[in-house]
Protein backbone atom coordinates (compact mmCIF):
# COMPACT_ATOMS: atom_id res chain seq x y z
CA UNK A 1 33.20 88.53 98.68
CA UNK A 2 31.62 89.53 95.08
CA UNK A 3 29.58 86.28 94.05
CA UNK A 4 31.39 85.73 90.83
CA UNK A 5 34.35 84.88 93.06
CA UNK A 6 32.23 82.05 94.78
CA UNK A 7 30.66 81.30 91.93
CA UNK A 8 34.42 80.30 89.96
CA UNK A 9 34.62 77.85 92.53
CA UNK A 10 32.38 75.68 91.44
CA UNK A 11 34.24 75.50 88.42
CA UNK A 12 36.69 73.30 89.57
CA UNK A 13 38.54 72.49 86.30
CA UNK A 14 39.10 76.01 85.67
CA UNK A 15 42.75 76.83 85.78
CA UNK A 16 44.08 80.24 85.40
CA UNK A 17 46.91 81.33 83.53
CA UNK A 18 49.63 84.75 83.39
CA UNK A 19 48.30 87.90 82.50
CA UNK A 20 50.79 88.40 79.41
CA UNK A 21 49.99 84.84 78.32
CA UNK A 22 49.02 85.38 74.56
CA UNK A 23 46.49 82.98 73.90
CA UNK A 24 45.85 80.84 69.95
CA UNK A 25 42.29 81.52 68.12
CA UNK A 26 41.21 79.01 67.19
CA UNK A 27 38.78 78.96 64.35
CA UNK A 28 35.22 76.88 65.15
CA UNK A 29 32.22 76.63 63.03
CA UNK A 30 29.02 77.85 65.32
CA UNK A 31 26.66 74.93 66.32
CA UNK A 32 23.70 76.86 68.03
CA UNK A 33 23.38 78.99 71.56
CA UNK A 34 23.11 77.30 74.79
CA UNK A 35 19.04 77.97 75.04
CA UNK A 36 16.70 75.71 75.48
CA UNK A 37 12.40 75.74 74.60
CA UNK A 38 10.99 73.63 76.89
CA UNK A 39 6.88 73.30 76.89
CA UNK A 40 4.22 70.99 77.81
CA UNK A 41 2.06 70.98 75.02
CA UNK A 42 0.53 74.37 74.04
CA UNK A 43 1.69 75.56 77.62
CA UNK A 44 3.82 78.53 77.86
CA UNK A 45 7.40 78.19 77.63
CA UNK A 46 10.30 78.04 80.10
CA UNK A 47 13.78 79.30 78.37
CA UNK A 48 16.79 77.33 79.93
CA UNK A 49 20.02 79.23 79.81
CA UNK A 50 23.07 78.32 80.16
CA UNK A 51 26.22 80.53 81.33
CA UNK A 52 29.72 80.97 82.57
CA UNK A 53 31.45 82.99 84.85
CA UNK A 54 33.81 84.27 83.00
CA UNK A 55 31.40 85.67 80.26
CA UNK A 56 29.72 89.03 80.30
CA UNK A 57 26.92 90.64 78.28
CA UNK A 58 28.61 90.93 74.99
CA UNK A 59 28.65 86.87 75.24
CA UNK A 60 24.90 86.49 75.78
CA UNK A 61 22.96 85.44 72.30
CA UNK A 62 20.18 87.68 71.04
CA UNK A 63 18.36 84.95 70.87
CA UNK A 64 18.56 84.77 75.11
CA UNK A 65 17.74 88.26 75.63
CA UNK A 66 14.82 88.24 73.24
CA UNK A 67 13.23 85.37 75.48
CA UNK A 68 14.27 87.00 78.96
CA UNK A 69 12.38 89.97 77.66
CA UNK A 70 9.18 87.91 76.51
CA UNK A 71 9.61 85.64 79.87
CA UNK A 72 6.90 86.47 82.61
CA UNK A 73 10.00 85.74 85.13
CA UNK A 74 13.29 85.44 85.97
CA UNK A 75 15.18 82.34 87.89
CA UNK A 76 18.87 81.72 88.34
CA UNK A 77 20.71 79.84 90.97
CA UNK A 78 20.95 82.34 93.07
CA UNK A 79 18.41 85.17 92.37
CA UNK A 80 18.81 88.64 93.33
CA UNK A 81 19.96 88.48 96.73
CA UNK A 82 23.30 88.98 98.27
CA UNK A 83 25.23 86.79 100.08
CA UNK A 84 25.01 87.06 103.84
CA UNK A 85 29.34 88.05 105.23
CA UNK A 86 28.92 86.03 108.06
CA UNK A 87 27.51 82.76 106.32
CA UNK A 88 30.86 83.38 103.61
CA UNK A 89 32.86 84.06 107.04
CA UNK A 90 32.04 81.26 108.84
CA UNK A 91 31.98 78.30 105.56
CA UNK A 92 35.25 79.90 104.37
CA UNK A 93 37.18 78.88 107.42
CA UNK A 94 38.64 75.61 107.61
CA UNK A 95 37.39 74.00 111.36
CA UNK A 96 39.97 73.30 114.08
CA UNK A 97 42.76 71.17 113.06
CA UNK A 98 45.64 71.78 111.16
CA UNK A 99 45.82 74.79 108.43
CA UNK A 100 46.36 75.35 104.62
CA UNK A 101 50.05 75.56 105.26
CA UNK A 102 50.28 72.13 106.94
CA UNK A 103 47.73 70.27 104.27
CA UNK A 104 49.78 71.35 101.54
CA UNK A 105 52.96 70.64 100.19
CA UNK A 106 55.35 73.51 101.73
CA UNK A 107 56.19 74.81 98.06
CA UNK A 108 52.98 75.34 97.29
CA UNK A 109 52.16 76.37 100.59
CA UNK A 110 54.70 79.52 99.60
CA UNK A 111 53.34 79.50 95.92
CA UNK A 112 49.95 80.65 97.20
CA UNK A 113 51.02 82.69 99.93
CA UNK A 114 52.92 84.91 97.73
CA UNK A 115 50.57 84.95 95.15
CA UNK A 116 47.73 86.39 97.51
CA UNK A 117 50.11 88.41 99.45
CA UNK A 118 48.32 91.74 99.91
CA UNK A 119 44.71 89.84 99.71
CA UNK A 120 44.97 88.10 102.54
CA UNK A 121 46.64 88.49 105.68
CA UNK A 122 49.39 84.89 106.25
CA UNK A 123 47.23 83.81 109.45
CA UNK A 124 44.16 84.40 107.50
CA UNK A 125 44.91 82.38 104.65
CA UNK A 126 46.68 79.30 106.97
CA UNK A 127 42.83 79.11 107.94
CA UNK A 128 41.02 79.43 105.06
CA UNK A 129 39.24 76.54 103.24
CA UNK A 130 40.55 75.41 100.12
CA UNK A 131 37.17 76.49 97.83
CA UNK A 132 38.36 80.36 99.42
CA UNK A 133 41.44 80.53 98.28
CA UNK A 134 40.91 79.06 95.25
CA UNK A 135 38.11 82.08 94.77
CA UNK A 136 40.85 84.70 95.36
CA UNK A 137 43.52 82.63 93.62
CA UNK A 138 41.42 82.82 90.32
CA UNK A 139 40.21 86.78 91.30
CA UNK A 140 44.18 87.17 91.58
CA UNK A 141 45.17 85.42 88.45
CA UNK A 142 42.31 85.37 85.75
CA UNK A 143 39.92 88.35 86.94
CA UNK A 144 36.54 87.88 85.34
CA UNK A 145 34.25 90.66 83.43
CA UNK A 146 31.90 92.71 85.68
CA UNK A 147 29.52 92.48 85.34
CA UNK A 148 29.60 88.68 85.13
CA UNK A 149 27.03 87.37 82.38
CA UNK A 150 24.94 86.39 85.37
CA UNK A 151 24.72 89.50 86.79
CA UNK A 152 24.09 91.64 83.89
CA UNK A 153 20.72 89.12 82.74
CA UNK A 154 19.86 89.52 86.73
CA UNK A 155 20.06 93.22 86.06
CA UNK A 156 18.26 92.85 82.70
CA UNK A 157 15.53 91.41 84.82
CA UNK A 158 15.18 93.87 87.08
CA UNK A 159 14.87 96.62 84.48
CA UNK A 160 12.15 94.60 82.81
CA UNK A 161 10.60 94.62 86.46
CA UNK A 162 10.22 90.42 85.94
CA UNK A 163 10.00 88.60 89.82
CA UNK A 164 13.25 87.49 90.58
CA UNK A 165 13.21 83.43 91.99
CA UNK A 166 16.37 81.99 93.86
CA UNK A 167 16.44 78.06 92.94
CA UNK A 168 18.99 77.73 95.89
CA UNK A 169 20.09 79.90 98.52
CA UNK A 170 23.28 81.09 99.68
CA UNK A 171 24.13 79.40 102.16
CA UNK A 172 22.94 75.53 100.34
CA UNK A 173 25.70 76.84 97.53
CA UNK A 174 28.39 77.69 99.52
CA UNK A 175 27.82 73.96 101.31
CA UNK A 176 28.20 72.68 98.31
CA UNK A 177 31.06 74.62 97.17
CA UNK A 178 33.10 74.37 100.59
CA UNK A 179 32.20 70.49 100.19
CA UNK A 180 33.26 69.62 97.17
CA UNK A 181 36.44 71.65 96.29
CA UNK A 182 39.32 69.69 97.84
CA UNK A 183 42.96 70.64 98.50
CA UNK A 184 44.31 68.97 94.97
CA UNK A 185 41.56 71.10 93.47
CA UNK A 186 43.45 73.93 95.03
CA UNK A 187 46.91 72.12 94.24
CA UNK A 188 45.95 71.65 90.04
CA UNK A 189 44.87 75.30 90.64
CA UNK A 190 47.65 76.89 91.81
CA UNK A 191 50.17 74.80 89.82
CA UNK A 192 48.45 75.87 86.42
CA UNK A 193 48.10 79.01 87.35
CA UNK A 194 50.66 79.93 84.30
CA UNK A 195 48.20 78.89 81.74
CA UNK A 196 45.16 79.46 83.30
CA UNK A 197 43.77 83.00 81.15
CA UNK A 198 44.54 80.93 77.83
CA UNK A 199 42.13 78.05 79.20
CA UNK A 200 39.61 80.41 80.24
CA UNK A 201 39.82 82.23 76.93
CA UNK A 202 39.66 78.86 75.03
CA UNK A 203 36.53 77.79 77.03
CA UNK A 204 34.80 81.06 76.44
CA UNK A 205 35.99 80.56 72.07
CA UNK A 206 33.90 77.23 72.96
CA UNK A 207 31.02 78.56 74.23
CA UNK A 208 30.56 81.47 71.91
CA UNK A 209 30.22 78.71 69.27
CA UNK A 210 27.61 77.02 71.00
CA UNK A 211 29.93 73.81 70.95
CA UNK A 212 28.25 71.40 73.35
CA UNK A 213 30.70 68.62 73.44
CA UNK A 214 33.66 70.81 73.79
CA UNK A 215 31.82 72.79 76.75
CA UNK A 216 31.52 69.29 78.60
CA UNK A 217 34.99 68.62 78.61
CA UNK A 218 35.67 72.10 79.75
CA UNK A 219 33.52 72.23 82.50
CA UNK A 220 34.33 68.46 83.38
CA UNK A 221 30.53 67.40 82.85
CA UNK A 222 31.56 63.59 83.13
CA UNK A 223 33.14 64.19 86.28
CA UNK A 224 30.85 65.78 88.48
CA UNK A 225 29.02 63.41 89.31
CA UNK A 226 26.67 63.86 91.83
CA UNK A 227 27.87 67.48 92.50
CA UNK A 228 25.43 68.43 89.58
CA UNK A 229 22.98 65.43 89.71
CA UNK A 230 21.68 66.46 93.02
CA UNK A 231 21.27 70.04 92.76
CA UNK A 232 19.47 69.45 89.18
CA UNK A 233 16.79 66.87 90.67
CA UNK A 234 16.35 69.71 93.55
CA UNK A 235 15.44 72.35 90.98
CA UNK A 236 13.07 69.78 88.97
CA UNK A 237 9.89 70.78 90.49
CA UNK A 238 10.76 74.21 90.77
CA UNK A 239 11.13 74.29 86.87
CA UNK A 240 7.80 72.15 86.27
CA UNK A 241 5.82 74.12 88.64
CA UNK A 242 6.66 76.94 85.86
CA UNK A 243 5.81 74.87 83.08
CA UNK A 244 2.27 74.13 84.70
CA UNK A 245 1.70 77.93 85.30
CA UNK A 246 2.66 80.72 82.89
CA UNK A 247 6.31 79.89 82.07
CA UNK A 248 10.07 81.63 83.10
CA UNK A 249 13.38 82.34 81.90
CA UNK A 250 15.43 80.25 83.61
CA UNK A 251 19.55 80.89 83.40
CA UNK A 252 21.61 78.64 85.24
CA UNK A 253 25.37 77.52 84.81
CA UNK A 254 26.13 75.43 81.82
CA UNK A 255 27.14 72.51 83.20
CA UNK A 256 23.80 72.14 84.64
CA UNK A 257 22.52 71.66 81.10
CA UNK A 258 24.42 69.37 79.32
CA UNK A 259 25.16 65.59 79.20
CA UNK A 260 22.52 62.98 80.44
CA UNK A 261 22.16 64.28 83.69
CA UNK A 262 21.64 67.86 82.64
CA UNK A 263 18.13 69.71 82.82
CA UNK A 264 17.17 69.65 78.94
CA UNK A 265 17.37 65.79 79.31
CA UNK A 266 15.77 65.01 82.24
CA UNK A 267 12.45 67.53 81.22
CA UNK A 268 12.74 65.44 77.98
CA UNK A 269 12.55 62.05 79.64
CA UNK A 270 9.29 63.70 81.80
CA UNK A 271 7.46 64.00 78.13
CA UNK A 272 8.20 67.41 78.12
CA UNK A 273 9.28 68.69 74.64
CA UNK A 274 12.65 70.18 74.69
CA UNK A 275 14.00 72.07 71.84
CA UNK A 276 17.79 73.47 71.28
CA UNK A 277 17.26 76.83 69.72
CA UNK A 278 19.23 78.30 66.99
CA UNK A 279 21.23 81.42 66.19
C-alpha cells in the first residue's frame, strides 16, 4: 500500500470530491510558510516543517529547502523506511465479528462497493477496517501527487546524503490510524465524495498562503484532541535531544504544528525560542 495512501488517513476531515468538479480560486493574501526556527540560545537550529499529503514539491517554500539543505539531518514521521505488507495486512483487517457491509448502512454499503470495484475484491473489502477503505476510497476519488511533498524532501535528503531519523515507526502509525478512524469517518467520507477534489484543492490554496487559521479548520486542529497531543509529547525529547546537539530539519504533518498543542508552542513554553519564518 504506497504510504501516502495511509498517510490520507490520518486526515480524517479530508473529503474527496468528482474528478470533473471545477473548483473556485479564491484569492488570499500570503501570511508566511509553515517553517519554524527553533534554538536554544546560540545553539544550532532545528527547522520544523509542516506538510500535507496532497502537496508535492512545487508546494514546498524555498525558504524549506534552503534549511533542509543547511540541516545536519533529516526527521519526519516516518523516515525512510517502508512499511512492512504484513503489519498493513494484518491492522487493515477488521477482527472477527461482523463486516463493513453489516456496520454500515446498506446504501452506503453499495456506495463503496461500487466505487472500489476493481480495487478490491467484495469479500475483501466486507473485512477491511474502516481507516483501509477510506485510504483507497480517497486513492480512488482524489489521487494525490507523486511524489507526495513528503516523499520528495525524504528524497531531497537522501541526495544531500543527511541521516534519515523515523520519530515513529510503522507499525505505532498504523495503530493509531486503524484506532482512530471510525465508520462515520468512513460514512462523511464516502457521502462527500462528490466534493471532495474541490476541498482538497481549497486546503492546498490555504496552505500555499501560509494561512494558519484557515489550515486549522481544514485539518480539524480543534478536534483532534488527543490523536495529536500524544504523538507530539512522544516526539518532544526526540526534537530537544537535537536542539542540545547539532540541530535537524524536522518535517512533520501540519497539524502537528499548529494550535496550542502543536510543536512550535510547546518548544516555546520549554524557553526555547521559536520563530515563524517568512517568505
Amino acid at each position: 500500500m504506497p504510504r501516502a495512501c495511509i498517510a490520507a488517513a490520518l486526515a480524517l476531515t479530508l473529503v474527496a470530491c468528482a474528478p470533473a468538479a471545477r473548483c473556485p480560486v479564491e484569492p488570499l493574501a500570503p501570511e508566511a510558510p509553515f517553517l519554524w526556527r527553533v534554538a536554544h540560545g546560540d545553539g544550532p537550529p532545528v527547522w520544523l516543517y509542516g506538510t500535507i499529503h496532497n502537496a508535492g514539491a512545487a508546494e514546498v517554500p524555498a525558504a524549506a529547502w534552503t534549511a533542509l539543505a543547511a540541516a545536519p539531518r533529516y526527521a519526519s514521521e516516518l523516515g525512510d523506511a517502508a512499511p512492512d505488507p504484513d503489519e498493513v495486512g494484518e491492522l487493515a483487517r477488521l477482527p472477527r465479528g461482523k463486516g463493513l457491509d453489516a456496520l454500515l448502512p446498506a446504501d452506503d454499503w453499495w456506495d463503496l462497493e461500487g466505487e472500489l470495484r476493481g480495487r478490491i475484491k467484495p469479500d475483501d473489502l466486507r473485512r477491511a477496517r474502516p481507516w483501509y477503505a477510506m485510504s483507497l476510497l480517497t486513492a480512488k476519488v482524489a489521487p494525490g501527487p507523486s511524489p507526495t511533498m513528503d516523499e520528495a524532501l525524504t528524497r531531497r535528503a537522501r541526495a544531500l546524503h543527511h541521516p534519515i531519523d523515523a520519530l515513529e515507526t510503522w507499525r505505532a502509525q498504523l495503530t493509531t490510524v486503524a484506532d482512530a478512524v471510525t465508520i462515520a469517518d468512513l460514512q462523511d467520507a464516502l457521502r462527500a465524495r462528490a466534493t471532495m477534489r474541490c476541498d482538497l484543492d481549497a486546503m492546498k490554496q490555504s496552505y500555499v498562503a501560509g494561512i494558519a487559521a484557515r489550515m486549522a479548520r481544514h485539518l480539524n486542529v480543534a478536534g483532534a484532541g488527543r490523536l495529536l497531543h500524544d504523538r507530539n509529547a512522544a516526539w518532544l525529547p526526540t526534537i530537544e535531544g537535537y536542539l542540545a546537539a547539532d540541530g535537524a530539519f524536522v518535517a512533520v504533518g501540519l497539524s502537528h504544528l499548529l494550535g496550542d498543542d502543536g510543536l512550535p508552542a510547546q518548544l516555546a513554553a520549554r524557553g526555547y525560542t521559536v520563530e515563524r519564518q517568512r517568505w
